[in-house]
PDB file of N, CA and C in Angstrom:
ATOM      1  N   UNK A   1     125.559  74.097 174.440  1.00  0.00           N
ATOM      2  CA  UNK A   1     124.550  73.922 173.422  1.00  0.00           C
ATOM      3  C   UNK A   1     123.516  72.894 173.860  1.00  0.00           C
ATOM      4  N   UNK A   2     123.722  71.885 174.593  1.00  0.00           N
ATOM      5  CA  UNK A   2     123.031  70.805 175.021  1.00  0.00           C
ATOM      6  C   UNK A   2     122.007  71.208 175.840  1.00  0.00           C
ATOM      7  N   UNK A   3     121.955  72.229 176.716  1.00  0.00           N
ATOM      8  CA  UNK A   3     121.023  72.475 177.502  1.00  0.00           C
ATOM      9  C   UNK A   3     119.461  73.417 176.931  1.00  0.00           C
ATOM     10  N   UNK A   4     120.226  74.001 175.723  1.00  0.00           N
ATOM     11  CA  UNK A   4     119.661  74.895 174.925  1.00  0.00           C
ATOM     12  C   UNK A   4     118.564  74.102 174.255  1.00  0.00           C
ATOM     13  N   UNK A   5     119.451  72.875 173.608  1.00  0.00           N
ATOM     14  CA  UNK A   5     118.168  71.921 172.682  1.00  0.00           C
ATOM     15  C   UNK A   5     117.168  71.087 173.808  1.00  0.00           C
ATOM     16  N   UNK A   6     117.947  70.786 175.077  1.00  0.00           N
ATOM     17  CA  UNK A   6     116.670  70.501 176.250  1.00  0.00           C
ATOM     18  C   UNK A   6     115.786  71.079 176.274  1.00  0.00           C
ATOM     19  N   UNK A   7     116.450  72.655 176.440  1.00  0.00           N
ATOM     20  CA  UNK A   7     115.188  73.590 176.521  1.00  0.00           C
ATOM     21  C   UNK A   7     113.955  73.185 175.439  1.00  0.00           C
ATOM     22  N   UNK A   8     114.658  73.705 174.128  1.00  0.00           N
ATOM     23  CA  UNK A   8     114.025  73.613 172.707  1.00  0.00           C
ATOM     24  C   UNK A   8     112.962  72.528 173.137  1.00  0.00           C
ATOM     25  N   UNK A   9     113.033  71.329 173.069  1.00  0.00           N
ATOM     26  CA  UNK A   9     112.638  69.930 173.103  1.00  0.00           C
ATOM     27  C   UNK A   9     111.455  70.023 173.934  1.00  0.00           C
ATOM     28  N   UNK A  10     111.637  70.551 175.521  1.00  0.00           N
ATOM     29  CA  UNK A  10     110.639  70.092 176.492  1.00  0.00           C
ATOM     30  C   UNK A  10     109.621  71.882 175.612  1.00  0.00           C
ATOM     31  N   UNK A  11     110.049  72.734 175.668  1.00  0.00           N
ATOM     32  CA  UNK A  11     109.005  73.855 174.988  1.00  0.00           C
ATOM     33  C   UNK A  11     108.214  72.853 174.127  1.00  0.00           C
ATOM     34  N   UNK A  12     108.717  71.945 172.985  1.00  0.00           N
ATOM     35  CA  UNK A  12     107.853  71.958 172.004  1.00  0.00           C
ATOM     36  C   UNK A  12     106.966  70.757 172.377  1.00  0.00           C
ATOM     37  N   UNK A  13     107.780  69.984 173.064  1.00  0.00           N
ATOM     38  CA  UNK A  13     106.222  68.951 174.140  1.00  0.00           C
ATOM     39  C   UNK A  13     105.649  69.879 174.950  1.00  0.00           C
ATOM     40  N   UNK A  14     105.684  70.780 175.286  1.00  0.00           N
ATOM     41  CA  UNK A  14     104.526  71.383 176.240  1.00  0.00           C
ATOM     42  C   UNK A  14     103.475  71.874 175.067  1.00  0.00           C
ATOM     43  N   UNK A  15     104.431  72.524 174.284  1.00  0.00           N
ATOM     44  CA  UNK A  15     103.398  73.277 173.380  1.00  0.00           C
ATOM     45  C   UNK A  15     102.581  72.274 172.361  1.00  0.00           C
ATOM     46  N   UNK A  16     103.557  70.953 172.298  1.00  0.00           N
ATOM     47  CA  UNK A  16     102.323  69.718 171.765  1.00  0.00           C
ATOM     48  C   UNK A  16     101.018  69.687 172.583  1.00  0.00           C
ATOM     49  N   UNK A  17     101.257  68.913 174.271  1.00  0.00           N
ATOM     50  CA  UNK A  17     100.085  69.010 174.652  1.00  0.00           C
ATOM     51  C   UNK A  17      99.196  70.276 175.034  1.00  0.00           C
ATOM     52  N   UNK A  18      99.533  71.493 174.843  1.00  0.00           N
ATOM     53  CA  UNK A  18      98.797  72.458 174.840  1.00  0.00           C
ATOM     54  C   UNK A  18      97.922  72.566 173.643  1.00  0.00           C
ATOM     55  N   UNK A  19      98.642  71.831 172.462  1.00  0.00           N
ATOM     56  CA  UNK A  19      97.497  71.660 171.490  1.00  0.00           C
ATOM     57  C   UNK A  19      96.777  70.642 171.240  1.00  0.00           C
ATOM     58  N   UNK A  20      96.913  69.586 172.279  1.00  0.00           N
ATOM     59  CA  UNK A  20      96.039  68.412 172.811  1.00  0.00           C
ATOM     60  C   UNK A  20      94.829  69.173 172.844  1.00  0.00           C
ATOM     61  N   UNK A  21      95.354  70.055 174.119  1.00  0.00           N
ATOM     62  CA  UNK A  21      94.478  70.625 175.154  1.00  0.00           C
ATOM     63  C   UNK A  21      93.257  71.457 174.318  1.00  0.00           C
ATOM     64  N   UNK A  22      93.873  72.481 173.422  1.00  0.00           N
ATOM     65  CA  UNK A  22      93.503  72.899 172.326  1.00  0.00           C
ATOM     66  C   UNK A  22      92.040  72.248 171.457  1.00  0.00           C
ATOM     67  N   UNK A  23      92.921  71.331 171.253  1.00  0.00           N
ATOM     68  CA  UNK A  23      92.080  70.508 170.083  1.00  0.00           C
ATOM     69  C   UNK A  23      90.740  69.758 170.915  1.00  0.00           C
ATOM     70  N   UNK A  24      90.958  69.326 171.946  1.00  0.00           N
ATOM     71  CA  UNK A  24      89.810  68.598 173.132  1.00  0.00           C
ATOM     72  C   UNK A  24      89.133  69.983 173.279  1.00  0.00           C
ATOM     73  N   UNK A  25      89.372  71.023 173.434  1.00  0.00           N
ATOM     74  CA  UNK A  25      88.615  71.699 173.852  1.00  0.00           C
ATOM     75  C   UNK A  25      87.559  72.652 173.014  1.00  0.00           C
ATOM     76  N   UNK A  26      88.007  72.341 171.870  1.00  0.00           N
ATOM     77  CA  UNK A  26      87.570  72.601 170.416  1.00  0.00           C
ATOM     78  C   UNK A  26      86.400  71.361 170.193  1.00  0.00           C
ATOM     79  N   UNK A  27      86.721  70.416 170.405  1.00  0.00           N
ATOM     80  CA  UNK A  27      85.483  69.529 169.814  1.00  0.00           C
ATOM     81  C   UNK A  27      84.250  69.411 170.892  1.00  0.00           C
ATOM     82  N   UNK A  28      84.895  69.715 171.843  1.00  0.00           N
ATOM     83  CA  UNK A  28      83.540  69.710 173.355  1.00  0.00           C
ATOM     84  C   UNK A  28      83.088  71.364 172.799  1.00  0.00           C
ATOM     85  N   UNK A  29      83.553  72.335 172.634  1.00  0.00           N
ATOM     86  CA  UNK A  29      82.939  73.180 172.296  1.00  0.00           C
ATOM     87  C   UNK A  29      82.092  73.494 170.814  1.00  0.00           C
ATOM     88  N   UNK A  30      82.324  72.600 170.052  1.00  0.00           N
ATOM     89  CA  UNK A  30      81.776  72.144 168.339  1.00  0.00           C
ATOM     90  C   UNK A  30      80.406  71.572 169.268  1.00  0.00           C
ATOM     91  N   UNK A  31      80.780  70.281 170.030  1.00  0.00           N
ATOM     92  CA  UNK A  31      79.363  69.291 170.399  1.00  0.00           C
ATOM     93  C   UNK A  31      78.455  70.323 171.546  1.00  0.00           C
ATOM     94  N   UNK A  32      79.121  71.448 171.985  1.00  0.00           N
ATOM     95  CA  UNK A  32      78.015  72.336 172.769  1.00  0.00           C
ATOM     96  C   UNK A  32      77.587  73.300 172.191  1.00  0.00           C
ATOM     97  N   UNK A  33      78.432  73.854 171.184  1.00  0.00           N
ATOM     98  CA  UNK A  33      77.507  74.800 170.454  1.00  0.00           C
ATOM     99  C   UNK A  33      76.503  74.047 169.074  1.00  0.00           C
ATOM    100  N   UNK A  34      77.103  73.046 168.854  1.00  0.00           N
ATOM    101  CA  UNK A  34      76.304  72.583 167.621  1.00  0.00           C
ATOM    102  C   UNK A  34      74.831  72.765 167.714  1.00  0.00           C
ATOM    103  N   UNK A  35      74.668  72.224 169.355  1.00  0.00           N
ATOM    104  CA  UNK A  35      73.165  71.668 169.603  1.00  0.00           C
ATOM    105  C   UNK A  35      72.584  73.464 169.492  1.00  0.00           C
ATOM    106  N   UNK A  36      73.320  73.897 169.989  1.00  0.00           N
ATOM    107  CA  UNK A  36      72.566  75.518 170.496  1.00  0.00           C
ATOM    108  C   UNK A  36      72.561  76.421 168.815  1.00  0.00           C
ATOM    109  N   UNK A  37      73.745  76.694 168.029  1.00  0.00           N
ATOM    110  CA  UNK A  37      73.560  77.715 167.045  1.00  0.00           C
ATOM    111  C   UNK A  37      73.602  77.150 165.670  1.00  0.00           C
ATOM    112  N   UNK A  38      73.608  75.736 165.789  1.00  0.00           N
ATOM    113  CA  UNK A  38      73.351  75.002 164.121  1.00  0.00           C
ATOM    114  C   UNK A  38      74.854  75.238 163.321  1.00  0.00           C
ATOM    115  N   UNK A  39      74.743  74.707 162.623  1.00  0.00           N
ATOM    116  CA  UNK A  39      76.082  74.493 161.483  1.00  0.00           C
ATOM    117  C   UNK A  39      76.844  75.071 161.292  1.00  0.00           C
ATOM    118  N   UNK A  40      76.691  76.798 161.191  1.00  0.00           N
ATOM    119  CA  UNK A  40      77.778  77.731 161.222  1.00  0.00           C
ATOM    120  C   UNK A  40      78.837  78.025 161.848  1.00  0.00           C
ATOM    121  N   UNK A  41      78.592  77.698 163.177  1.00  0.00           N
ATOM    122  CA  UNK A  41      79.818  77.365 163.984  1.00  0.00           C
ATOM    123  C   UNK A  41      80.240  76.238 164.154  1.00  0.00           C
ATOM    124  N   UNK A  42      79.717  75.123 163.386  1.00  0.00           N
ATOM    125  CA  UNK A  42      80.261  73.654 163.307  1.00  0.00           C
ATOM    126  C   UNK A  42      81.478  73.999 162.165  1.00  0.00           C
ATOM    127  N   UNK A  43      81.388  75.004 161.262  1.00  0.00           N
ATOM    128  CA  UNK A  43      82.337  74.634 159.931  1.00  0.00           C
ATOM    129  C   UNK A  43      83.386  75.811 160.613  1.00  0.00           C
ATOM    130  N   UNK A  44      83.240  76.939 161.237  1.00  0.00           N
ATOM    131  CA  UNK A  44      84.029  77.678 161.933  1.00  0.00           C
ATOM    132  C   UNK A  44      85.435  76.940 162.883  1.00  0.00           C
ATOM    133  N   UNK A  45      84.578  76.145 163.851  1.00  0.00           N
ATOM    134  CA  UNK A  45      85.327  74.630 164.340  1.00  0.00           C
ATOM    135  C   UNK A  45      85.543  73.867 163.609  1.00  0.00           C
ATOM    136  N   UNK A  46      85.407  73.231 162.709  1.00  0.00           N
ATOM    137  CA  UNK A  46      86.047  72.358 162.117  1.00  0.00           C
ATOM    138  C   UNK A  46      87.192  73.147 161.354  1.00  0.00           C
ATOM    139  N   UNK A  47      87.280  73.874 160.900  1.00  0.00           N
ATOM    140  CA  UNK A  47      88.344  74.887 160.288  1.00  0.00           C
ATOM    141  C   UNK A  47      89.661  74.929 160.868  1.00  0.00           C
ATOM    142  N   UNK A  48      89.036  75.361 162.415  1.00  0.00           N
ATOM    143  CA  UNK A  48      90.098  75.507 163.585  1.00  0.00           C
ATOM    144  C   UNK A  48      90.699  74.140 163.611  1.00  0.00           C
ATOM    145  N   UNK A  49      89.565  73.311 163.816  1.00  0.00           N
ATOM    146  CA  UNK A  49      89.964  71.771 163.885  1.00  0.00           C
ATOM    147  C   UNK A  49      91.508  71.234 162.667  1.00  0.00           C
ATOM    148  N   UNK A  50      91.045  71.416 161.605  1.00  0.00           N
ATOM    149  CA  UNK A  50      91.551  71.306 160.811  1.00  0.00           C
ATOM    150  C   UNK A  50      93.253  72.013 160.615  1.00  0.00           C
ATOM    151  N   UNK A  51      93.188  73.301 160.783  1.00  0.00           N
ATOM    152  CA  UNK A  51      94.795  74.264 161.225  1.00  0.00           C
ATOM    153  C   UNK A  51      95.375  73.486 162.315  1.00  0.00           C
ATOM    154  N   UNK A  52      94.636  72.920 163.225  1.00  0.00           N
ATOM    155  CA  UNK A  52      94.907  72.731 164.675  1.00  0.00           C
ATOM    156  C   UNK A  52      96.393  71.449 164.300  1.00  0.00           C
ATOM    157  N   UNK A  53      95.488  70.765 163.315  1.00  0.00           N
ATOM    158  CA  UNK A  53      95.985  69.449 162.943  1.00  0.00           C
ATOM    159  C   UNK A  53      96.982  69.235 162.079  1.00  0.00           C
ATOM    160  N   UNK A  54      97.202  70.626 161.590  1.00  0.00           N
ATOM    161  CA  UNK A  54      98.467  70.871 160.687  1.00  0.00           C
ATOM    162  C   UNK A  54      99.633  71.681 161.474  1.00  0.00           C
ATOM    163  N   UNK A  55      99.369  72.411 162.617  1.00  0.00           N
ATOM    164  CA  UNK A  55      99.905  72.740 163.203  1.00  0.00           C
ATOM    165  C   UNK A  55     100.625  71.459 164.315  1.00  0.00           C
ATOM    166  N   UNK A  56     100.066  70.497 164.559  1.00  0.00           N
ATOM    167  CA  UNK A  56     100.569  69.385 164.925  1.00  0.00           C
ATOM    168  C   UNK A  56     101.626  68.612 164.472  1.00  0.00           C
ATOM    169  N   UNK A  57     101.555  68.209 162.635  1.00  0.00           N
ATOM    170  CA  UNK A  57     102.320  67.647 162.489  1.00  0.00           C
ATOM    171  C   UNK A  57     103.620  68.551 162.576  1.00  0.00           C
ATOM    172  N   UNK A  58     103.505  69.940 162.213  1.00  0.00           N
ATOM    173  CA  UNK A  58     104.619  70.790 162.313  1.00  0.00           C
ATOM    174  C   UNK A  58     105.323  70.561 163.116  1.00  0.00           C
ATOM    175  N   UNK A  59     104.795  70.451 164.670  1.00  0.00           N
ATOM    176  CA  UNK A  59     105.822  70.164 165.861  1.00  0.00           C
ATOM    177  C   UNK A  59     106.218  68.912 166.026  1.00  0.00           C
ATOM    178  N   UNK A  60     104.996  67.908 165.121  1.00  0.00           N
ATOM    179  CA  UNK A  60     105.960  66.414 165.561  1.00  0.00           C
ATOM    180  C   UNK A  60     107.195  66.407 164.185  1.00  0.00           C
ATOM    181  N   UNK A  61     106.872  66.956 163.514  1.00  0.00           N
ATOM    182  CA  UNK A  61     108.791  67.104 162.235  1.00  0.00           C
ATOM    183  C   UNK A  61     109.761  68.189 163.697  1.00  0.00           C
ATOM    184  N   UNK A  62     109.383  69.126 163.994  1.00  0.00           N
ATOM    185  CA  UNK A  62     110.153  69.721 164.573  1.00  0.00           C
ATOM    186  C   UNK A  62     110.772  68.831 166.040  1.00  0.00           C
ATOM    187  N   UNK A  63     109.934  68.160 166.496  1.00  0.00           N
ATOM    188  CA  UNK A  63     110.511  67.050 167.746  1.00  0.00           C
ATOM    189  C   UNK A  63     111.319  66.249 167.171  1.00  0.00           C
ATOM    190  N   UNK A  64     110.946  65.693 165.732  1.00  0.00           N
ATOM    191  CA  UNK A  64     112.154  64.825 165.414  1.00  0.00           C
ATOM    192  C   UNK A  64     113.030  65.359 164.702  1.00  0.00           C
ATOM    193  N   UNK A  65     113.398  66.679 164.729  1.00  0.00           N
ATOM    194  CA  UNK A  65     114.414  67.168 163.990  1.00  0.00           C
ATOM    195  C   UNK A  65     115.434  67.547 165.924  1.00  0.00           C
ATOM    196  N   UNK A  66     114.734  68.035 166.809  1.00  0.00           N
ATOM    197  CA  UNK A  66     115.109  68.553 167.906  1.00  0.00           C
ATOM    198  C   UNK A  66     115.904  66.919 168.684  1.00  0.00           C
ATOM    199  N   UNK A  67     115.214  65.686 168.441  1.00  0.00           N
ATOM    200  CA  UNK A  67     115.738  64.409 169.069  1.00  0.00           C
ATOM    201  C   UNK A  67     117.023  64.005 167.984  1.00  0.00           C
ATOM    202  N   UNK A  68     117.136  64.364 166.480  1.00  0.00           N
ATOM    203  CA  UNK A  68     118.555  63.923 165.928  1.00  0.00           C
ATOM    204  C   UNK A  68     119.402  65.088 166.156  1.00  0.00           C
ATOM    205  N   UNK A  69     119.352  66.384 166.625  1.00  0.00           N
ATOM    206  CA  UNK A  69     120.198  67.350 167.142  1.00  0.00           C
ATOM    207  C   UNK A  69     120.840  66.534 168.389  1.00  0.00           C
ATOM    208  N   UNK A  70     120.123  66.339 169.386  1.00  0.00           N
ATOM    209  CA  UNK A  70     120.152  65.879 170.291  1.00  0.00           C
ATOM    210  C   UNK A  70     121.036  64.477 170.355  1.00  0.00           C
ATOM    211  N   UNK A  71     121.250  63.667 169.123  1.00  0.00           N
ATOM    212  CA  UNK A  71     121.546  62.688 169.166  1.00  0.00           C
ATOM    213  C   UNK A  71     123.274  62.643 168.562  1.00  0.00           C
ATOM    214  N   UNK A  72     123.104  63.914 167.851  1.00  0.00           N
ATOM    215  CA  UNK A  72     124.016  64.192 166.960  1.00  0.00           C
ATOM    216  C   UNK A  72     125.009  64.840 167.951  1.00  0.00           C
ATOM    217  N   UNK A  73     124.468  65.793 168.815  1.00  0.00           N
ATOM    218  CA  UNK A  73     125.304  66.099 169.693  1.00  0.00           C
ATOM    219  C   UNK A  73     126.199  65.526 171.184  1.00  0.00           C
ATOM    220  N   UNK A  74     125.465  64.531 171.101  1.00  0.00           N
ATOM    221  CA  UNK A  74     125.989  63.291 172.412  1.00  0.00           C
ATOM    222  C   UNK A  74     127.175  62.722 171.151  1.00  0.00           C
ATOM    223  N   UNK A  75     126.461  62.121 170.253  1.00  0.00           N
ATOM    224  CA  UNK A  75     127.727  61.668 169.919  1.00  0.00           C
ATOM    225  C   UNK A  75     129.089  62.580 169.172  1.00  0.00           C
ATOM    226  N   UNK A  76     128.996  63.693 168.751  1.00  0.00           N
ATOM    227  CA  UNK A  76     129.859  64.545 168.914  1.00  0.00           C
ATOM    228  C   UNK A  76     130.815  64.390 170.232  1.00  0.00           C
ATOM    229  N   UNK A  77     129.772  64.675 171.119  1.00  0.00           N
ATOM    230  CA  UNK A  77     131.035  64.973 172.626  1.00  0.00           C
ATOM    231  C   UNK A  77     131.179  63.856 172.820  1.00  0.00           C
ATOM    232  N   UNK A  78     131.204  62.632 172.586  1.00  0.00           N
ATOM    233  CA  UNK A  78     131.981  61.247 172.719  1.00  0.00           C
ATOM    234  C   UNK A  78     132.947  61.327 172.233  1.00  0.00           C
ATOM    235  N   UNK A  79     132.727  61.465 170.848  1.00  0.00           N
ATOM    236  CA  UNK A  79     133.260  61.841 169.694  1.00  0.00           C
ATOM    237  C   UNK A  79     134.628  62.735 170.490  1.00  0.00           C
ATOM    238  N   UNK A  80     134.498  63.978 170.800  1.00  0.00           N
ATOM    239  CA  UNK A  80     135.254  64.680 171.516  1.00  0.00           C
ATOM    240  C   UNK A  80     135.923  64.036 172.454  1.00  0.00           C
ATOM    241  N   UNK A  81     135.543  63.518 173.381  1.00  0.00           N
ATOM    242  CA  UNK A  81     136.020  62.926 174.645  1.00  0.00           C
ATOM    243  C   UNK A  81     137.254  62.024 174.304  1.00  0.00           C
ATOM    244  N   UNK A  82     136.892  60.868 173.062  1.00  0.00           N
ATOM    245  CA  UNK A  82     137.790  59.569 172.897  1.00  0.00           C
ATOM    246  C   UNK A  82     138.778  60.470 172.817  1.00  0.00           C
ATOM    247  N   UNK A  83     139.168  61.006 171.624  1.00  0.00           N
ATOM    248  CA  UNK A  83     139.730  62.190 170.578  1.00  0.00           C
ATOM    249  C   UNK A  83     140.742  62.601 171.852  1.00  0.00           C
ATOM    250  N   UNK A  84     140.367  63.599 172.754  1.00  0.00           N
ATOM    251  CA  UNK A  84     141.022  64.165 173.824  1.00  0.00           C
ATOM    252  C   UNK A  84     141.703  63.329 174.420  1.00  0.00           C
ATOM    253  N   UNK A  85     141.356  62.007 174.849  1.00  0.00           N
ATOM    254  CA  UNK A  85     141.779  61.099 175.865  1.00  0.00           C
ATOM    255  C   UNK A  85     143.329  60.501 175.080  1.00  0.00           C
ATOM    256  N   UNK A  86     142.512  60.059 173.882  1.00  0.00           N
ATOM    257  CA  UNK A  86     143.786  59.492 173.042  1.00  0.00           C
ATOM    258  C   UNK A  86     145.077  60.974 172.924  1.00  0.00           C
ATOM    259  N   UNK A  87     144.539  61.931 172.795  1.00  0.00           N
ATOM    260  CA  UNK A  87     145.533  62.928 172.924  1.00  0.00           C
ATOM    261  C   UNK A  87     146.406  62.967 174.003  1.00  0.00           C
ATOM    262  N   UNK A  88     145.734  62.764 175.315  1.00  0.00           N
ATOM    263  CA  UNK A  88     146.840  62.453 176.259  1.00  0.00           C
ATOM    264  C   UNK A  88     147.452  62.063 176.491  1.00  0.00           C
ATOM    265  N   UNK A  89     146.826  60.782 176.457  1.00  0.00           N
ATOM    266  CA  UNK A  89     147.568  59.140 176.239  1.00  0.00           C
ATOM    267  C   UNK A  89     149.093  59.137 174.808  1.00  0.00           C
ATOM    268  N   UNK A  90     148.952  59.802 174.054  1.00  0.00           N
ATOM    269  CA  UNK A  90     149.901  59.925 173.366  1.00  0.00           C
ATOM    270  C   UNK A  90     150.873  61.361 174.116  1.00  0.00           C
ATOM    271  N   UNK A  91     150.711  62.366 174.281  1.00  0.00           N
ATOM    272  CA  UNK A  91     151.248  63.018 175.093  1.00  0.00           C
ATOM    273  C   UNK A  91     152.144  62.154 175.693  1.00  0.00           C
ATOM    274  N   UNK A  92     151.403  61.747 176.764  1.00  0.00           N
ATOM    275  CA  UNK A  92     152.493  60.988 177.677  1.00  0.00           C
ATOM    276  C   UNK A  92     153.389  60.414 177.650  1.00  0.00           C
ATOM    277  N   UNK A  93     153.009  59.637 176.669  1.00  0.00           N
ATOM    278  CA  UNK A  93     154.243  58.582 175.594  1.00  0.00           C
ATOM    279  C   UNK A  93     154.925  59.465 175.456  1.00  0.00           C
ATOM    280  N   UNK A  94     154.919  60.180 174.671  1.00  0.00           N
ATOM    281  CA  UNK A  94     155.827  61.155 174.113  1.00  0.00           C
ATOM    282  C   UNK A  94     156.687  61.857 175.047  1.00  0.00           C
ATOM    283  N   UNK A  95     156.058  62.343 176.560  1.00  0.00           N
ATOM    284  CA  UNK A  95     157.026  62.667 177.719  1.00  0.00           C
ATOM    285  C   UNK A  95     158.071  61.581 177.970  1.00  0.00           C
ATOM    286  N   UNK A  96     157.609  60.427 178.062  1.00  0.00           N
ATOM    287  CA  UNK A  96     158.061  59.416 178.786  1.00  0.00           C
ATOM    288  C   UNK A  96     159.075  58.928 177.996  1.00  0.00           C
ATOM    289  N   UNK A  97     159.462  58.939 176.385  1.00  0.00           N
ATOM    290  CA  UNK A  97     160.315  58.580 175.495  1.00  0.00           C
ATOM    291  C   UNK A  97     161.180  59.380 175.545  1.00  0.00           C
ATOM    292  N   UNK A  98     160.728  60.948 175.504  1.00  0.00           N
ATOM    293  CA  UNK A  98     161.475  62.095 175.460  1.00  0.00           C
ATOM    294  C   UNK A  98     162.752  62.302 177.105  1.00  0.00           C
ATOM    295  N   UNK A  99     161.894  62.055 178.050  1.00  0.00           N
ATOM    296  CA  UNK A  99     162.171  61.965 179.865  1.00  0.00           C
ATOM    297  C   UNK A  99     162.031  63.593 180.034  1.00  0.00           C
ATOM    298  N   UNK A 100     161.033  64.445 179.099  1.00  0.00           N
ATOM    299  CA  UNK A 100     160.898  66.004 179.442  1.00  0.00           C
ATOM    300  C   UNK A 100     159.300  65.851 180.246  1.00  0.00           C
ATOM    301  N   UNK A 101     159.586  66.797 181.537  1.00  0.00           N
ATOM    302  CA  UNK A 101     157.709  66.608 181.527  1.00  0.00           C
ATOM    303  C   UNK A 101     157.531  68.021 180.867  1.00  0.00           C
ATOM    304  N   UNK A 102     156.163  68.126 181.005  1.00  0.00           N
ATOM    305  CA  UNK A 102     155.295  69.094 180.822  1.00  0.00           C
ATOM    306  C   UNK A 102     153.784  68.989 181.294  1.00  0.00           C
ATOM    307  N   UNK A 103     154.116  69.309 182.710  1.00  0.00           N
ATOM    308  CA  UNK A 103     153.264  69.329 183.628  1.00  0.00           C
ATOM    309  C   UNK A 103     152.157  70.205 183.381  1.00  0.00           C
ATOM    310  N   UNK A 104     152.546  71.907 182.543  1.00  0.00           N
ATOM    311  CA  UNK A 104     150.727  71.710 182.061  1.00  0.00           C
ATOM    312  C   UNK A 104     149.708  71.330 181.439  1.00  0.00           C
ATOM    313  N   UNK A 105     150.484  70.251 180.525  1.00  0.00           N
ATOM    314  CA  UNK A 105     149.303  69.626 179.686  1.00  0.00           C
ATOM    315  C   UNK A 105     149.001  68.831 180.470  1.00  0.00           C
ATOM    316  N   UNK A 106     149.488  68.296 181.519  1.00  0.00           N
ATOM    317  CA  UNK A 106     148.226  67.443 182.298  1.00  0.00           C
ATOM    318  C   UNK A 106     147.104  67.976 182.780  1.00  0.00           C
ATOM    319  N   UNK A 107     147.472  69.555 182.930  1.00  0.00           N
ATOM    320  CA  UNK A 107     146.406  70.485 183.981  1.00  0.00           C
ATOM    321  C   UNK A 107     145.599  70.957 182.806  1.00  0.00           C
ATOM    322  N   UNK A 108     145.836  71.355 181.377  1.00  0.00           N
ATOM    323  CA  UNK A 108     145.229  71.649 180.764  1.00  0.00           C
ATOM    324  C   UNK A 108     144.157  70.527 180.036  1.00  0.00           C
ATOM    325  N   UNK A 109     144.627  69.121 180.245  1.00  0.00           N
ATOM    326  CA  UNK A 109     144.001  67.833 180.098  1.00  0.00           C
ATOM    327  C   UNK A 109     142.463  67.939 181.124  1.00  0.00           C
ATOM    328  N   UNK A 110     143.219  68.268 182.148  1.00  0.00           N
ATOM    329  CA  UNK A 110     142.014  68.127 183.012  1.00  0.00           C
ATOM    330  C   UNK A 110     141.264  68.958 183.697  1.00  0.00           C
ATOM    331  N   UNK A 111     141.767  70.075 182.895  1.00  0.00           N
ATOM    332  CA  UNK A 111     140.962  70.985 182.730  1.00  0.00           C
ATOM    333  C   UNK A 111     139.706  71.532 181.514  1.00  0.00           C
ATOM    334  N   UNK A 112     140.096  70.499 180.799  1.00  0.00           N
ATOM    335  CA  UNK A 112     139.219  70.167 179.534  1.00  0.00           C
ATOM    336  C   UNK A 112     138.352  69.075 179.708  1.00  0.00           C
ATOM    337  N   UNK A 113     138.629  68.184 180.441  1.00  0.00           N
ATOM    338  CA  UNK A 113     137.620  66.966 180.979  1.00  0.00           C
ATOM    339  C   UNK A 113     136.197  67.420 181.504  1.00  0.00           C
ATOM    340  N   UNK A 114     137.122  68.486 182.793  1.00  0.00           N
ATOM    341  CA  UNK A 114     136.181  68.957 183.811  1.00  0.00           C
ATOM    342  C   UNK A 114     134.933  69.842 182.588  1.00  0.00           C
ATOM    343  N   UNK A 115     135.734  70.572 182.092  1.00  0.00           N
ATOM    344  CA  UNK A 115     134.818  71.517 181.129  1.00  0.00           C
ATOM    345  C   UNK A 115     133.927  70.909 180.070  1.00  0.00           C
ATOM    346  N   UNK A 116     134.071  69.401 179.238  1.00  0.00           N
ATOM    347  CA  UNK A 116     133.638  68.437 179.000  1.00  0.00           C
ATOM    348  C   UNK A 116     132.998  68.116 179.772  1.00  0.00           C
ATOM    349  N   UNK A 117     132.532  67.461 180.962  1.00  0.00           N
ATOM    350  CA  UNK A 117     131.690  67.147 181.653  1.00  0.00           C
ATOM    351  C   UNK A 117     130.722  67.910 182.299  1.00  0.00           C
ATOM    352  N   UNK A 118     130.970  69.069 183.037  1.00  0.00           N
ATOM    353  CA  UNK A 118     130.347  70.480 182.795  1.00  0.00           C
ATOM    354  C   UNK A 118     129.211  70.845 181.525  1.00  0.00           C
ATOM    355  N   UNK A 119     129.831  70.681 180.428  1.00  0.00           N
ATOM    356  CA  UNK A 119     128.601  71.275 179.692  1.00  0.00           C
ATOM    357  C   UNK A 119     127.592  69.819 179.112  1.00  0.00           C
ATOM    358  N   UNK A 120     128.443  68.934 179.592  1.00  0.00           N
ATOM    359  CA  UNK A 120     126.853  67.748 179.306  1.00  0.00           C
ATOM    360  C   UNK A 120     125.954  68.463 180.511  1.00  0.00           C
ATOM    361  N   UNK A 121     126.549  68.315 181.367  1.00  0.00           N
ATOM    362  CA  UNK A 121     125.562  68.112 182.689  1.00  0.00           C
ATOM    363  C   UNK A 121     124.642  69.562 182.722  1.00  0.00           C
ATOM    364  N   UNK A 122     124.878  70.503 181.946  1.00  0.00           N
ATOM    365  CA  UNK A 122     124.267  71.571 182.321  1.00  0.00           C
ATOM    366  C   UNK A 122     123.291  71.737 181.267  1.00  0.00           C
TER     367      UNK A 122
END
């Protein structure tokens, strides 16, 4: 899931400054046509201007909804990680009181680590 909301995240900063890009290129084109076709295409641009700017805040709520996903989900898999670890750690005890092993929960231990660490990184 983590790599997914990366994705999410860097899309909606690109598509912020694309409406930088947008919006700059909207007002140089307002100040070059103004001089040439008079007012009518000043209120045409400003219109645009105006959507442009509501369409903005949209993505900055959506960046900060995409950065507490993001935040929510690190600490989840911490969250996960302690959780697991302490699971072992009691496991073991429990071999060691008992004197039974059970040698695949170590492999299945660390085979859940690996897979834990795996999907941060990806």
């Amino acid at each position: 899931m983590e790599p997914t909301v990366e994705r999410l995240e860097t899309m909606v900063l690109k598509s912020e400054a694309d409406l930088d890009y947008i919006a700059k290129r909207l007002k140089l084109d307002l100040i070059n046509h103004a001089a040439k076709e008079g007012c009518s295409s000043e209120n045409n641009v400003m219109g645009m201007l105006e959507n442009l700017r509501y369409i903005k805040e949209k993505h900055s709520l959506l960046r900060d909804q995409i950065s507490k996903i993001t935040d929510a989900q690190k600490e989840s898999m911490e969250t996960i990680r302690k959780r697991q670890s302490r699971a072992m750690e009691l496991l073991k005890e429990c071999q060691e009181a008992s004197d039974l092993k059970a040698e695949s929960f170590e492999g299945l231990g660390q085979e859940s680590s690996m897979f834990l660490d795996w999907s941060e990184h990806s």
